[in-house]
Protein backbone atom coordinates (compact mmCIF):
# COMPACT_ATOMS: atom_id res chain seq x y z
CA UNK A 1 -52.65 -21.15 -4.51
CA UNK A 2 -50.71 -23.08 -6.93
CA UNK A 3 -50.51 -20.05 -9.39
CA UNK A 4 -49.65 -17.91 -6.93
CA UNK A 5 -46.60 -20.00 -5.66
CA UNK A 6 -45.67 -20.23 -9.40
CA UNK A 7 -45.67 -17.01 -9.84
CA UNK A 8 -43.23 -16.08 -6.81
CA UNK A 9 -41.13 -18.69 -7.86
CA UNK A 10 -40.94 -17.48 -11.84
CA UNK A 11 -40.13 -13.68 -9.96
CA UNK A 12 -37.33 -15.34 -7.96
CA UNK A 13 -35.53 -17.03 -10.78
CA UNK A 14 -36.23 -13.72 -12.34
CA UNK A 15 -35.00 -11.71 -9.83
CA UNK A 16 -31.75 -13.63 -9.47
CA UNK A 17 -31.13 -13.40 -13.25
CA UNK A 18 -31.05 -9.87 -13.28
CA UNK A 19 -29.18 -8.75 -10.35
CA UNK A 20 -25.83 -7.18 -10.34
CA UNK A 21 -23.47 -9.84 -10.85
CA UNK A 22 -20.69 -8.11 -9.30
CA UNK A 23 -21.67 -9.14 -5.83
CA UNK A 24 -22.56 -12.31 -6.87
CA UNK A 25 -19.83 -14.67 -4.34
CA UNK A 26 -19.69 -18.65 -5.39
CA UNK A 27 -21.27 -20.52 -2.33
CA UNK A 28 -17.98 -22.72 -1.77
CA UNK A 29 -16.04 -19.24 -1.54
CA UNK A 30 -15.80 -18.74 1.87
CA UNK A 31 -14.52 -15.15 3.33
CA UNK A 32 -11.31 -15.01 5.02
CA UNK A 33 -11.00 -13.69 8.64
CA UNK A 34 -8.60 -10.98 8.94
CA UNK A 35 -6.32 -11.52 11.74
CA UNK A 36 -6.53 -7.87 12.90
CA UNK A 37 -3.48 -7.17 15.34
CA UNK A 38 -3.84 -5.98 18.74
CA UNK A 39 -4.32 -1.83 19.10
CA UNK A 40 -4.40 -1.64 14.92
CA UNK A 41 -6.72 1.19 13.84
CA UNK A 42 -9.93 0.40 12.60
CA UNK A 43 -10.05 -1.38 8.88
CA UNK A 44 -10.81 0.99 6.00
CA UNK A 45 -14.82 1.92 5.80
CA UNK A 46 -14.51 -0.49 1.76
CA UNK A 47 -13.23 -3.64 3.12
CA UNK A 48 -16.57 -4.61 4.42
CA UNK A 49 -17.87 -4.24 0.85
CA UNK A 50 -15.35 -6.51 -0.40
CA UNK A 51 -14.22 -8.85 2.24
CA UNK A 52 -11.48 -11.06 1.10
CA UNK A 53 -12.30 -14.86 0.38
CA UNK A 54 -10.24 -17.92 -0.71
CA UNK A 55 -10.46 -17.86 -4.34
CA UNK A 56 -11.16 -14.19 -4.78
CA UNK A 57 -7.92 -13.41 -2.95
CA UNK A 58 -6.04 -16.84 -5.25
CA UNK A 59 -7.05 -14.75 -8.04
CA UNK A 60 -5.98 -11.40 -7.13
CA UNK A 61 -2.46 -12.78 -6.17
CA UNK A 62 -2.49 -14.41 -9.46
CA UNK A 63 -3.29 -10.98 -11.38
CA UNK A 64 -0.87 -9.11 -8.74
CA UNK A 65 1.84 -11.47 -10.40
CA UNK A 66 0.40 -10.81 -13.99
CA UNK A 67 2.82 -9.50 -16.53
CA UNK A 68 0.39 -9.19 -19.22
CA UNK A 69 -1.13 -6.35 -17.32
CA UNK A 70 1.23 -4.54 -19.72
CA UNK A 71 1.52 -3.54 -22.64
CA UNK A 72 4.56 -5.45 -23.36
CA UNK A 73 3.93 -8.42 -21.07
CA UNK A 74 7.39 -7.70 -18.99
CA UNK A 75 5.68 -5.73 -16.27
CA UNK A 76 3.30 -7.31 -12.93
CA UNK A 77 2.80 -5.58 -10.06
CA UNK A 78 5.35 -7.53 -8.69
CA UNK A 79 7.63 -6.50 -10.56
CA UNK A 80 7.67 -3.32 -8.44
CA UNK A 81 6.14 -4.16 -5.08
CA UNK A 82 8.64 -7.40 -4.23
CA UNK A 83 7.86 -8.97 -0.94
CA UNK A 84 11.59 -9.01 0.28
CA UNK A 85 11.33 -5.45 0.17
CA UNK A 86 8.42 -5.44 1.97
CA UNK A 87 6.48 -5.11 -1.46
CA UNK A 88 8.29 -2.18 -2.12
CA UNK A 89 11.84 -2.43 -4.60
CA UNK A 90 15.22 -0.93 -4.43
CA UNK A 91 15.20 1.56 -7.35
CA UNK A 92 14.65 5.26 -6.20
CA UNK A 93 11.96 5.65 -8.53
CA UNK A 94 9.84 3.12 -10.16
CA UNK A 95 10.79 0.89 -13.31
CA UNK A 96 8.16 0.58 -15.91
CA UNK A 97 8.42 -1.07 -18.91
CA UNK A 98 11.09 -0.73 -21.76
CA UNK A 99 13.16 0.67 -18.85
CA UNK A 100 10.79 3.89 -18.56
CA UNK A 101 11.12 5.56 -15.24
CA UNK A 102 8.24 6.89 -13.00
CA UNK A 103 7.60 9.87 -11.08
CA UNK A 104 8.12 8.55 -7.60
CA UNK A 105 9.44 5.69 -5.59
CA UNK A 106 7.66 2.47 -4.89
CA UNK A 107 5.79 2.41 -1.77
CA UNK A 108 6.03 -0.44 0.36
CA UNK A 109 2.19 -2.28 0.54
CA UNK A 110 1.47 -3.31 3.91
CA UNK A 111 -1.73 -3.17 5.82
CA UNK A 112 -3.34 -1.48 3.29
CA UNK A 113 -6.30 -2.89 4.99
CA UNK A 114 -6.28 0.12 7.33
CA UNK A 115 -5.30 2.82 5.36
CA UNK A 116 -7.18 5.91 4.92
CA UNK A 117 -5.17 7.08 1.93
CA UNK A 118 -3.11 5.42 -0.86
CA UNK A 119 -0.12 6.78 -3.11
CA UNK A 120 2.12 9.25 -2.34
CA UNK A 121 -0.38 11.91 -2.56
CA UNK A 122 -3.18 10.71 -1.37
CA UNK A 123 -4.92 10.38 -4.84
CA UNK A 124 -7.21 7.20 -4.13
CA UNK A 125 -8.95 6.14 -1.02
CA UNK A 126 -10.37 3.46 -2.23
CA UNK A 127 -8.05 0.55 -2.83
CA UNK A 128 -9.68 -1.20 -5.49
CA UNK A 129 -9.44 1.87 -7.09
CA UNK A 130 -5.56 2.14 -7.32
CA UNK A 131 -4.57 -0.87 -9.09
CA UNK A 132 -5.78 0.90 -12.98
CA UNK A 133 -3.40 3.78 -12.39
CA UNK A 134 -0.37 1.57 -13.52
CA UNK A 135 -2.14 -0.18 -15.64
CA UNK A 136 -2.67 3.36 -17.86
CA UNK A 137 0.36 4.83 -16.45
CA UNK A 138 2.69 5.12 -19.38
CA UNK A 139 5.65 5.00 -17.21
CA UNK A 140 5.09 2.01 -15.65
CA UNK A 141 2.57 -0.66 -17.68
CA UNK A 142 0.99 1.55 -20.49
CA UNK A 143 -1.56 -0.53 -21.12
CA UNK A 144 -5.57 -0.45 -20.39
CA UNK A 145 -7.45 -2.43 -18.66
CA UNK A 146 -10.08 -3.50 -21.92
CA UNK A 147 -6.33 -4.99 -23.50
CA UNK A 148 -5.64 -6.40 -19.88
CA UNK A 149 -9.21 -8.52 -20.13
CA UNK A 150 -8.20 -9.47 -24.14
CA UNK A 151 -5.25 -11.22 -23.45
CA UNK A 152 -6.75 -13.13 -20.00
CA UNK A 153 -10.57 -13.71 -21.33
CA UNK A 154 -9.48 -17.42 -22.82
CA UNK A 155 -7.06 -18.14 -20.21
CA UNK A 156 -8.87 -21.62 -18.68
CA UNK A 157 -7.21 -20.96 -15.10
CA UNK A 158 -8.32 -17.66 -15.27
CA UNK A 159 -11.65 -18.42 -16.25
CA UNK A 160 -12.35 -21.52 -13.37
CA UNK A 161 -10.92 -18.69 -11.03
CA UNK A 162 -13.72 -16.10 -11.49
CA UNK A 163 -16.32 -18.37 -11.48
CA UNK A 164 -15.32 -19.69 -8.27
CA UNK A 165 -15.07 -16.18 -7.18
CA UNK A 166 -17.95 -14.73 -8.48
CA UNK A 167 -20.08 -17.29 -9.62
CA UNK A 168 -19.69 -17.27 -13.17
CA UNK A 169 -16.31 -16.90 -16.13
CA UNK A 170 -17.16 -13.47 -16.57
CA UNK A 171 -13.92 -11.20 -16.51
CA UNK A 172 -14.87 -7.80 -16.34
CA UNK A 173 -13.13 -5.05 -15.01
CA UNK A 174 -14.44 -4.59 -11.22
CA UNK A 175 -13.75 -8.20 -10.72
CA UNK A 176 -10.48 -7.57 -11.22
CA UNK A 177 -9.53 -4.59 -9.12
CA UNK A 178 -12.00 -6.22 -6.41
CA UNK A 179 -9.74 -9.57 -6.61
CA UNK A 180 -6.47 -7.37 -6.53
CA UNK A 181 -7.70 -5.45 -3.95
CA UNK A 182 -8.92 -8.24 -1.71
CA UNK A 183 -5.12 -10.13 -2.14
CA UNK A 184 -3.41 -7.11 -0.98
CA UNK A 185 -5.83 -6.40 2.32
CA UNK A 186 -4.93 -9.95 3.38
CA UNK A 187 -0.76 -8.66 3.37
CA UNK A 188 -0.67 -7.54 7.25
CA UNK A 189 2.57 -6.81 8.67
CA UNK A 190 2.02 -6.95 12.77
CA UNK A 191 5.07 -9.99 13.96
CA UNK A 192 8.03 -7.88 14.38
CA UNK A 193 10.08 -7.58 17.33
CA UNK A 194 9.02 -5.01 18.53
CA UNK A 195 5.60 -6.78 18.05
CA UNK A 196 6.85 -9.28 20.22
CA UNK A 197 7.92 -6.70 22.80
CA UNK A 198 4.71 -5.52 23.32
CA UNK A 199 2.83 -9.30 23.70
CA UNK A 200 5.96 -9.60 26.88
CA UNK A 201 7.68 -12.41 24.51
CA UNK A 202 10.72 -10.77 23.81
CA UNK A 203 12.99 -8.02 24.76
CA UNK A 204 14.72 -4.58 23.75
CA UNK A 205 18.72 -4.67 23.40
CA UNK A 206 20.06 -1.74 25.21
CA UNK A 207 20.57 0.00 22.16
CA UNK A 208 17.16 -0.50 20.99
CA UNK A 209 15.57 0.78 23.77
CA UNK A 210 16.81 3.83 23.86
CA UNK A 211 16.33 4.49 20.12
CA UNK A 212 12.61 3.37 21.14
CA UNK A 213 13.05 6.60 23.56
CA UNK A 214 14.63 8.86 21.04
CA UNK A 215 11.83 7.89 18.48
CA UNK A 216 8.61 8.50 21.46
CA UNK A 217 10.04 12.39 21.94
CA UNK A 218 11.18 13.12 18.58
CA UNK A 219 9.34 11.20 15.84
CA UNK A 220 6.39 9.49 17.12
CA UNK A 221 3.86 12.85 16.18
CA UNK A 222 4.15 11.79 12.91
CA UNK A 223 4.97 7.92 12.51
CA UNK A 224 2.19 7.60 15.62
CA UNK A 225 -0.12 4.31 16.27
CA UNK A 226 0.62 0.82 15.64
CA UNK A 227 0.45 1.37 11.86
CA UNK A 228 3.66 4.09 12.41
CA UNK A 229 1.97 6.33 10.50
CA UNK A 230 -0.57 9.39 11.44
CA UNK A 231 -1.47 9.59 7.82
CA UNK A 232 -1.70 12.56 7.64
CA UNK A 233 0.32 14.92 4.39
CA UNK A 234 3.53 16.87 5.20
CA UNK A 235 6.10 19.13 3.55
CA UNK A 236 9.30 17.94 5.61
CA UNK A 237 11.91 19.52 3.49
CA UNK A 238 13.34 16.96 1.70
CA UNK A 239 15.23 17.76 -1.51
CA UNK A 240 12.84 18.18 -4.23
CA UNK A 241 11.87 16.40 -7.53
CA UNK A 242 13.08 18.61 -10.61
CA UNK A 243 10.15 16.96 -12.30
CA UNK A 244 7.45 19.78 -13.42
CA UNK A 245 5.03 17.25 -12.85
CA UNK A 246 5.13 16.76 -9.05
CA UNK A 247 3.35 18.80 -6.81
CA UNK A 248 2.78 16.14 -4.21
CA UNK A 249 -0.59 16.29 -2.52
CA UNK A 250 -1.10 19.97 -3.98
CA UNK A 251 -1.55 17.53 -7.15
CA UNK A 252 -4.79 16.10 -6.04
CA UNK A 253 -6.12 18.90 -4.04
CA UNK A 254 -4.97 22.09 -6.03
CA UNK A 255 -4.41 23.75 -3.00
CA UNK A 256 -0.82 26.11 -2.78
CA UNK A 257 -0.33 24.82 1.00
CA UNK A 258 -0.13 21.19 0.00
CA UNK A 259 2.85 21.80 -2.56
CA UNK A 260 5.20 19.17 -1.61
CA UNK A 261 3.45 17.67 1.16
CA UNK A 262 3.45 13.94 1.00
CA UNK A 263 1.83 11.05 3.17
CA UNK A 264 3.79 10.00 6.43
CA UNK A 265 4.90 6.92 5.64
CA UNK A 266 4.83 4.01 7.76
CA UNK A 267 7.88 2.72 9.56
CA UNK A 268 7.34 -0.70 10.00
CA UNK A 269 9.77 -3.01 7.72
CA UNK A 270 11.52 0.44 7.09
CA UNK A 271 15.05 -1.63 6.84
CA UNK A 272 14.18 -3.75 3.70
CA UNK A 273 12.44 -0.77 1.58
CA UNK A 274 15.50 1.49 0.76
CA UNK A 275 15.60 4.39 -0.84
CA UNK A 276 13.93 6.70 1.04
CA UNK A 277 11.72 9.64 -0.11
CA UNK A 278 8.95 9.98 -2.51
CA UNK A 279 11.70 9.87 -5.55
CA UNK A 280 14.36 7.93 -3.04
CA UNK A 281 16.25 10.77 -2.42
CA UNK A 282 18.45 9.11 0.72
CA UNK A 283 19.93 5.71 0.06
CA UNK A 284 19.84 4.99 3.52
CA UNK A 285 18.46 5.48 7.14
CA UNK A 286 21.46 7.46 8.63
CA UNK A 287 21.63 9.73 5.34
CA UNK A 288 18.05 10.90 6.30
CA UNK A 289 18.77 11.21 9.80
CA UNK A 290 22.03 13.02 8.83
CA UNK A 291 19.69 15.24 7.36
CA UNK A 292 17.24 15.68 9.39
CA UNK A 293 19.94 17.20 11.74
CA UNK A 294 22.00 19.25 9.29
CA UNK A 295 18.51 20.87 8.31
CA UNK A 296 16.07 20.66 5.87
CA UNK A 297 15.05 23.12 3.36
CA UNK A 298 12.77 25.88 3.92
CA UNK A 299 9.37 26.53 2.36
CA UNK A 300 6.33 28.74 3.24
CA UNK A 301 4.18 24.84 4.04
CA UNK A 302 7.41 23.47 6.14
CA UNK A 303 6.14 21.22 8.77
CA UNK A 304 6.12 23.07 11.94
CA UNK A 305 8.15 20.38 13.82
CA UNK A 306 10.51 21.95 11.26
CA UNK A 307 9.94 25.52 11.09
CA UNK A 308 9.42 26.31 14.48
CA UNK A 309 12.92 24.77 15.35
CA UNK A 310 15.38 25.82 13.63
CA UNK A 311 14.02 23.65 10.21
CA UNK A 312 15.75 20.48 12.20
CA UNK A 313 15.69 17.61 14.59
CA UNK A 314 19.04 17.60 16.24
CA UNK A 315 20.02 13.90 16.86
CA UNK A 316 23.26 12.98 18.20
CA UNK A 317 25.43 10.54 16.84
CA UNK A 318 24.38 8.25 19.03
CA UNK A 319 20.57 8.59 19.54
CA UNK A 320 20.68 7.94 15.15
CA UNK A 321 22.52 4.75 16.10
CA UNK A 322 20.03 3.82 18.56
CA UNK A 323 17.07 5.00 16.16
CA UNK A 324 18.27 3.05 13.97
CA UNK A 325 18.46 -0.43 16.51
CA UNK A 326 14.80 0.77 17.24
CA UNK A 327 13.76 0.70 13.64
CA UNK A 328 15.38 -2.47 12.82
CA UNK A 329 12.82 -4.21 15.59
CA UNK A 330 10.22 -3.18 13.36
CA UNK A 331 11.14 -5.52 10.64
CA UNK A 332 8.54 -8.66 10.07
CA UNK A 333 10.76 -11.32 9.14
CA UNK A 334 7.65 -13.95 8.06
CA UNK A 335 6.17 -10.85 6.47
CA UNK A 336 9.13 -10.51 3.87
CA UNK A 337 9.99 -14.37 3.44
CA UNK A 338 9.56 -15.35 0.22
């Protein structure tokens, strides 16, 4: 009996040696609960297979602040996606390092935790997937992520992190992406006042409401549910990027119909992430609504909101006043304190 209870215990410890580290979570690590707001879609299918916890999301806002993610050391991801602009910035397309400038403009990052899609294109759907394309990008860090793990693999704060994240001071590259990842499912945007409008705590201006009216008949098909967003990929017309290397989602998928099509973009903090468009063609809300009215430009994949009226939405100079109020309400002020 004795040998045979010496032998389980000799294929435990055995067991445990040799199993994928990677999943391996420190017992004093504890997961964080995700406050998920009221009517919010349902979380992405990959959270659950890496649920945030307290030192696995300390790290990844750590590395999400890490300039020597580039090659250069002058670059984070911060550097970009700054949290008074709803971790988005105000260039029209994104900085990278030595002054370099990137194909498109910065998305905002904002319950990512719910997101089907991410990029402009749609080119990852899995977020811990995302954060290497900067890293390689040689627009924006130019680095790789075998340099990143050189410069941070003697770091002692670094080190004590990952091994209360994953048990032990191994820094590989999964850990990293998963820690990244984890920090930017906990940044949920859901207390704005229009937030509060819907829990019966505060209340529309006049103004607001009907730009809340305006935006139910002519924009909510797209920027629909609580995320503002359908998610889904559209060719609106907007004034295109000279750049022979943007096809939009036709980039990803190859497919002629998706040339120029880009992800609906959420709404909410719309008023801190200026300029607008996937290369920030309009430097401001009323310039897109101006054009939105004047009309758009044609194509054979133009959104059929567009092309089957007249390639417009006519808005009167009032309703894009009122639009505007409306958007405003969807600003998180906590979300964008610093």
């Amino acid at each position: 009996m004795k040998k045979i209870a010496g032998f389980l215990l000799l294929l435990l410890l055995f067991t445990s040696c040799n199993s994928d580290d990677s999943d391996m979570i420190s017992i004093d690590n504890p997961e964080i609960s995700l406050n998920i707001p009221a009517g919010f879609p349902e979380l992405n299918a990959f959270v659950s297979q890496n649920k945030p916890t307290k030192y696995g999301v300390e790290l990844g806002e750590m590395l999400f602040s890490e300039k020597r993610l580039s090659a250069d050391n002058t670059i984070s991801c911060a550097s970009c996606h700054i949290q008074a602009n709803a971790f988005a910035d105000q260039h029209a397309q994104a900085v990278g390092i030595e002054g370099r400038i990137g194909l498109r403009n910065t998305p905002s990052i904002q319950n990512l935790a719910f997101m089907k899609f991410y990029n402009w294109d749609g080119s990852k759907l899995q977020l811990e997937d995302q954060p290497l394309v900067p890293i390689i990008t040689h627009e924006e860090m130019d680095s790789s992520i075998l340099e990143v793990i050189g410069k941070i693999k003697d770091d002692a704060v670094y080190k004590d992190l990952f091994r209360k994240t994953f048990g032990d001071e191994n820094i590989t590259p999964e850990r990293i992406f998963k820690s990244i990842a984890q920090f930017e499912y906990t940044l949920i945007s859901a207390n704005s006042k229009y937030d509060k409008v819907k829990r019966n705590v505060a209340s529309f201006t006049e103004s607001e409401l009907q730009g809340y009216q305006t935006f139910q008949q002519k924009c909510a098909s797209c920027h629909s549910s609580e995320l503002f967003t359908d998610q889904t990929f559209r060719n609106i017309g907007f004034p295109i990027n000279t750049n022979s290397n943007e096809a939009g989602r036709a980039r990803v998928t190859g497919i002629p119909s998706d040339l120029m099509s880009f992800r609906v973009p959420t709404l909410r903090n719309i008023e801190h992430t200026a300029p607008y468009g996937s290369f920030g063609q309009f430097s401001t809300l009323k310039s897109v609504l101006d054009y939105f009215d004047t009309g758009v430009l044609d194509s054979e994949n133009l959104d059929p909101i567009f092309k089957n009226n007249g390639k417009r939405i006519p808005l009167t100079e009032e309703e894009k006043t009122n639009l505007i109020a409306f958007m405003k309400t969807l600003s998180d002020t906590d979300f964008v304190k610093n």
